[in-house]
Structures are given as structure tokens and as C-alpha cells.
N, C-alpha and C. Protein backbone atom coordinates (compact mmCIF):
# COMPACT_ATOMS: atom_id res chain seq x y z
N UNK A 1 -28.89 52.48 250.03
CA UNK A 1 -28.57 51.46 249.06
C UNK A 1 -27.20 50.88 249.39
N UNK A 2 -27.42 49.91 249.45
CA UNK A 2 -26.02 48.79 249.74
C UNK A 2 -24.85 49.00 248.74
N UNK A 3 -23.66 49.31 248.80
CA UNK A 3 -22.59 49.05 247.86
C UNK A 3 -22.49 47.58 246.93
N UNK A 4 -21.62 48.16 245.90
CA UNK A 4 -21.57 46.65 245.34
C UNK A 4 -20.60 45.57 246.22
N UNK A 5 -19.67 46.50 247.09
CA UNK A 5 -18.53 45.41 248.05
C UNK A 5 -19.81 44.71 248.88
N UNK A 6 -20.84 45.08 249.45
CA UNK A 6 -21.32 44.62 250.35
C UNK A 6 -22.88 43.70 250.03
N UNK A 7 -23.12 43.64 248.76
CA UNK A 7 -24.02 42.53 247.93
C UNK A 7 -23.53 41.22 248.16
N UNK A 8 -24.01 40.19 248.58
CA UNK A 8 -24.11 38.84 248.80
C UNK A 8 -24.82 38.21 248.01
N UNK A 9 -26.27 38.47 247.59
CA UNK A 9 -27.26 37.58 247.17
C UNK A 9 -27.74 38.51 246.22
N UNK A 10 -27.98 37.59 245.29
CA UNK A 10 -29.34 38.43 244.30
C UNK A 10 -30.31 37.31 244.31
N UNK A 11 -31.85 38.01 244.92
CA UNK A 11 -32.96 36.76 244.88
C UNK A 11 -33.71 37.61 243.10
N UNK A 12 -34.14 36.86 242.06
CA UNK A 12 -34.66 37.00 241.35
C UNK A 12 -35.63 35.57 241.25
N UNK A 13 -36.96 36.69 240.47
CA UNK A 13 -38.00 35.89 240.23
C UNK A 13 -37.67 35.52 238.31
N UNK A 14 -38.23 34.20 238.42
CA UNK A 14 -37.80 34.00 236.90
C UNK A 14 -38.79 34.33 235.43
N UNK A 15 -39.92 33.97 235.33
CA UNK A 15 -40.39 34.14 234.15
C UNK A 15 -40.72 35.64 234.44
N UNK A 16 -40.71 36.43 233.25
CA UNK A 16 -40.96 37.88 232.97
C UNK A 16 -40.15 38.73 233.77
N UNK A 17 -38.99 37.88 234.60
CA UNK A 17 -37.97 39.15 235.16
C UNK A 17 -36.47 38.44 234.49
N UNK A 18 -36.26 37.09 234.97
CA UNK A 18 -34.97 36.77 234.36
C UNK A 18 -34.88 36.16 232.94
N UNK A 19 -36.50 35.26 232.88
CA UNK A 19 -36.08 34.86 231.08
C UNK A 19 -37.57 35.27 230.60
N UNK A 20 -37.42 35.74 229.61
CA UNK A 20 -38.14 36.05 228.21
C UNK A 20 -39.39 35.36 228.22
N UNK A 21 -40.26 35.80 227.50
CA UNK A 21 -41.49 35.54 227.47
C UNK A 21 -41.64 33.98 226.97
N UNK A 22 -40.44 33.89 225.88
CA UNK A 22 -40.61 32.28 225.09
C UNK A 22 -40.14 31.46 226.35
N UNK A 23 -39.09 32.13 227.47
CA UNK A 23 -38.60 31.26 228.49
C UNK A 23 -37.12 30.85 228.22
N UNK A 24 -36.56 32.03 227.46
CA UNK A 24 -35.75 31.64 227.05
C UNK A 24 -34.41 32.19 227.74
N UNK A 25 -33.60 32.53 228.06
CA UNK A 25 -32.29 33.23 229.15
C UNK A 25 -31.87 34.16 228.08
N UNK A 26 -31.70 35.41 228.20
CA UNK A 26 -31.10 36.08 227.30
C UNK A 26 -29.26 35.49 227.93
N UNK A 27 -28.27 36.03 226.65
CA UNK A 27 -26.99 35.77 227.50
C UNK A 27 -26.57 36.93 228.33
N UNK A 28 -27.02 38.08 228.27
CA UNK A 28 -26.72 39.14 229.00
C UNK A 28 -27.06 39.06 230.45
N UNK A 29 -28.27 38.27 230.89
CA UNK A 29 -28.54 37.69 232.42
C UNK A 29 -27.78 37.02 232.47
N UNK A 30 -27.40 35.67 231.21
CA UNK A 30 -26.77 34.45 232.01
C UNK A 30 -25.43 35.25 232.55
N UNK A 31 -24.99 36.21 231.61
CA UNK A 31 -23.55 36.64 232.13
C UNK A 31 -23.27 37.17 233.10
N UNK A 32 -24.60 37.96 233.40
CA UNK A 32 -24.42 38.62 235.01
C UNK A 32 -23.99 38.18 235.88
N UNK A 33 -25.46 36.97 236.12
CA UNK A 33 -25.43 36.38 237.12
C UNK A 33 -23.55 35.43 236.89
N UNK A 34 -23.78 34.88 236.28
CA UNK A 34 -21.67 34.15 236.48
C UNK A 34 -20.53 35.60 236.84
N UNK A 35 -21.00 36.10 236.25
CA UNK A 35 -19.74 37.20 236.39
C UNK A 35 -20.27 37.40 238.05
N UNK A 36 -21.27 38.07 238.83
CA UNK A 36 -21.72 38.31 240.28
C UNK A 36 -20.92 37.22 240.90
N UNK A 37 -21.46 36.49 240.27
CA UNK A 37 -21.05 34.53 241.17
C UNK A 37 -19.07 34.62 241.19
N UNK A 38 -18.84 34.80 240.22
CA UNK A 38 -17.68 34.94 240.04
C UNK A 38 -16.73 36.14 241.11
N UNK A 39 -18.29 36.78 241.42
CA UNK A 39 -17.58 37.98 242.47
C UNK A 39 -17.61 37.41 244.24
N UNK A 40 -18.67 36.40 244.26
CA UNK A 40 -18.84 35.98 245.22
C UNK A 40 -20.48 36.12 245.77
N UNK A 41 -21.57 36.83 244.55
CA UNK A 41 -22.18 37.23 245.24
C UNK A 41 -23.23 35.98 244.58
N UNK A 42 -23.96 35.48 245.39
CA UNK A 42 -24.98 34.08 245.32
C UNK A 42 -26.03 34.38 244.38
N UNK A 43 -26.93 34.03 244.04
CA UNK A 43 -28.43 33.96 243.29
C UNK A 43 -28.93 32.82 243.38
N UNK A 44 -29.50 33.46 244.11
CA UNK A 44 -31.07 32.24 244.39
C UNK A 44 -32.24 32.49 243.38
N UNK A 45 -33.49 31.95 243.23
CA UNK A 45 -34.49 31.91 242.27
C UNK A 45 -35.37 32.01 242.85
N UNK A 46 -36.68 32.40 242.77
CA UNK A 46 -38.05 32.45 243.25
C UNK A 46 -38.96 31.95 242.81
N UNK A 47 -39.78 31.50 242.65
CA UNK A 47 -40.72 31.05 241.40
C UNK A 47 -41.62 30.89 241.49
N UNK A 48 -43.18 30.88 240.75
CA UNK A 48 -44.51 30.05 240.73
C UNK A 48 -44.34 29.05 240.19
N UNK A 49 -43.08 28.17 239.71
CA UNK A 49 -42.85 27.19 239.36
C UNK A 49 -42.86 26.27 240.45
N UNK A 50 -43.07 24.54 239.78
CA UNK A 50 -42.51 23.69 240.64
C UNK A 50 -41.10 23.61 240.51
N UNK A 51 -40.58 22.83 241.53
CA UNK A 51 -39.05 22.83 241.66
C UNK A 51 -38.36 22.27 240.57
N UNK A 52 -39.13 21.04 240.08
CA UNK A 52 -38.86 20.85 238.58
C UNK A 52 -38.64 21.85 237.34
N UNK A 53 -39.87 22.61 237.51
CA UNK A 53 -39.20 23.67 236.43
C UNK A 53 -38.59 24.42 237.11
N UNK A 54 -37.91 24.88 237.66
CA UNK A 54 -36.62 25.65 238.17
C UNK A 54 -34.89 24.84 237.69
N UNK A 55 -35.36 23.86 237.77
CA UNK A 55 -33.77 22.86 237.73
C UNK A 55 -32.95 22.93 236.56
N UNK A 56 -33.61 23.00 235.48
CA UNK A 56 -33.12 23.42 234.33
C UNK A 56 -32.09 24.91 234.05
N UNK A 57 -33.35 25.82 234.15
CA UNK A 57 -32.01 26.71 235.15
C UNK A 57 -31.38 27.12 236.04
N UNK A 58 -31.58 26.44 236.91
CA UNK A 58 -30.36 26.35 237.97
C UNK A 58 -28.95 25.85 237.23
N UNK A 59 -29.34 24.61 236.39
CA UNK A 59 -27.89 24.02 236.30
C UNK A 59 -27.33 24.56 234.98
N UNK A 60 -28.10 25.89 234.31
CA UNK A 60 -27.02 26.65 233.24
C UNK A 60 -26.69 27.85 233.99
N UNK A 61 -27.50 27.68 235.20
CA UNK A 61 -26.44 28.90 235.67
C UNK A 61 -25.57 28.84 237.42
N UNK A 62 -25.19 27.57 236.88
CA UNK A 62 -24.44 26.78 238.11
C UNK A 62 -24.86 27.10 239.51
N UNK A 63 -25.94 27.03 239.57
CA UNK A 63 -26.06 27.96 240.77
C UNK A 63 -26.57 26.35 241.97
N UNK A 64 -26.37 26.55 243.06
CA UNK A 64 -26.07 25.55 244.28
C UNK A 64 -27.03 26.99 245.61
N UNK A 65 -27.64 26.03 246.29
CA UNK A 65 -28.14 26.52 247.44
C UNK A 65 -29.55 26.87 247.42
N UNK A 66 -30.44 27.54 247.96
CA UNK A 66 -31.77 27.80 248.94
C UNK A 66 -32.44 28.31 247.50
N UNK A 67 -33.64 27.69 247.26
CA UNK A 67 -34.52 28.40 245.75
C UNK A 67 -35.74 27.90 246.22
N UNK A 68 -36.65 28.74 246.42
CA UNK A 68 -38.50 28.91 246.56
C UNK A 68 -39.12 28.85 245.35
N UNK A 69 -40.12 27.79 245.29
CA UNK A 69 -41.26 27.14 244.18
C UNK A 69 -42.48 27.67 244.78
N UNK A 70 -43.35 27.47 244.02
CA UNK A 70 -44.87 27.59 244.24
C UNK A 70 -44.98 28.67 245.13
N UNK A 71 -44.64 29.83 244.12
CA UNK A 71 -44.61 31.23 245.02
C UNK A 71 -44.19 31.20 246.69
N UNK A 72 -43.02 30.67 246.58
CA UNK A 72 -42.85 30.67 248.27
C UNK A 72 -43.14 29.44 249.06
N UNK A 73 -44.10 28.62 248.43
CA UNK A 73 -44.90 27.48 249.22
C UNK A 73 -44.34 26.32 249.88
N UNK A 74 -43.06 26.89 248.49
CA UNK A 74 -42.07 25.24 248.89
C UNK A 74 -40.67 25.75 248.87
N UNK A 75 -39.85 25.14 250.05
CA UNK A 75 -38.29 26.09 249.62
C UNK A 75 -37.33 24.69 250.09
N UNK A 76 -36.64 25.02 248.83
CA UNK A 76 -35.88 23.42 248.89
C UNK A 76 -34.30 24.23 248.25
N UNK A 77 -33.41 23.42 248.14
CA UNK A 77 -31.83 23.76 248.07
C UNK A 77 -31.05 22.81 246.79
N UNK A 78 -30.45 23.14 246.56
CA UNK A 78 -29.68 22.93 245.36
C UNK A 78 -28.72 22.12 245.55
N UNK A 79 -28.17 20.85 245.82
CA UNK A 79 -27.32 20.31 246.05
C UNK A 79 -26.15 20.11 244.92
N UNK A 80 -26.80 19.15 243.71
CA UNK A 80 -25.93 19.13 243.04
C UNK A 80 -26.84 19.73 241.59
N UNK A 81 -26.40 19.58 240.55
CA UNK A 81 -26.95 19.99 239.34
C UNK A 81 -27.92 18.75 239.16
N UNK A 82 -28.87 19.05 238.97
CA UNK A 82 -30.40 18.27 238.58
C UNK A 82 -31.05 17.41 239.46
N UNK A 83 -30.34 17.94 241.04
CA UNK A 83 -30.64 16.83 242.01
C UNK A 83 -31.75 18.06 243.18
N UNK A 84 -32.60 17.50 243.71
CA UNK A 84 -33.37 18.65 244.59
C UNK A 84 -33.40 18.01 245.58
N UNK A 85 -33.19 18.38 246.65
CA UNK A 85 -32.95 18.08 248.10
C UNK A 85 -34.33 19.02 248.90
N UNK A 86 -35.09 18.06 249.98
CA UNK A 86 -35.99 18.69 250.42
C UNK A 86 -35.68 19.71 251.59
């Protein structure tokens, strides 16, 4: 098992691992993930979503860079907040 000095990335999948059944973010994830980010360490997203539904949370949880839709099918990057780059 990797140390916490040596964590870079956390890939999480989103419905039924990061938000709630209603779809909702608990604040105890949102805080993680900022406080990690805050450490330096990235989070990317995974999803059976389209990239559309991903964008929403991406941009409450500031997150910029590489996020997979349609289980993997499609992998596109985060440029700015609400913008998807192919």
C-alpha cells in the first residue's frame, strides 16, 4: 500500500460511490476531495455518465484534467469549469 506522501490521484466512480443515491455530494466527500487537492493529490471521475452529467460536479469540486464517461467509452479533460474539451 502506497503512503499518503506518495498518492497523486484519486480515480473515483460517481453515483453510489461519491454521491448519494438522490445524487446528491455529501460535504464530507466534497471536503476530502479539496482538502487531498489542497495536498496536491488530483481526482479524476469515472462514470456511466455522459460528460455532461459529470460537469456539474466537476465544477463544485474544482477539479481540472482527464475524466472517463460512458463507462470508459469516452475520455475527455477538464479545461475550464463547464467547458469539455475532446
Amino acid at each position: 500500500m502506497s503512503s499518503p506522501e506518495e498518492i497523486r490521484l484519486l480515480v473515483s466512480d460517481i453515483d453510489g460511490t461519491l454521491v448519494r443515491d438522490d445524487k446528491s455530494l455529501s460535504d464530507v466527500n466534497r471536503d476530502a476531495i479539496l482538502t487531498l487537492a489542497a495536498e496536491g493529490v488530483a481526482t479524476t471521475l469515472i462514470s456511466s455518465r455522459p460528460p455532461r452529467g459529470i460537469l456539474q460536479l466537476a465544477a463544485t469540486l474544482h477539479l481540472s484534467g482527464p475524466f472517463a464517461a460512458f463507462n470508459g467509452g469516452t475520455l475527455r479533460w477538464f479545461r475550464l469549469v463547464g467547458q469539455v474539451c475532446g
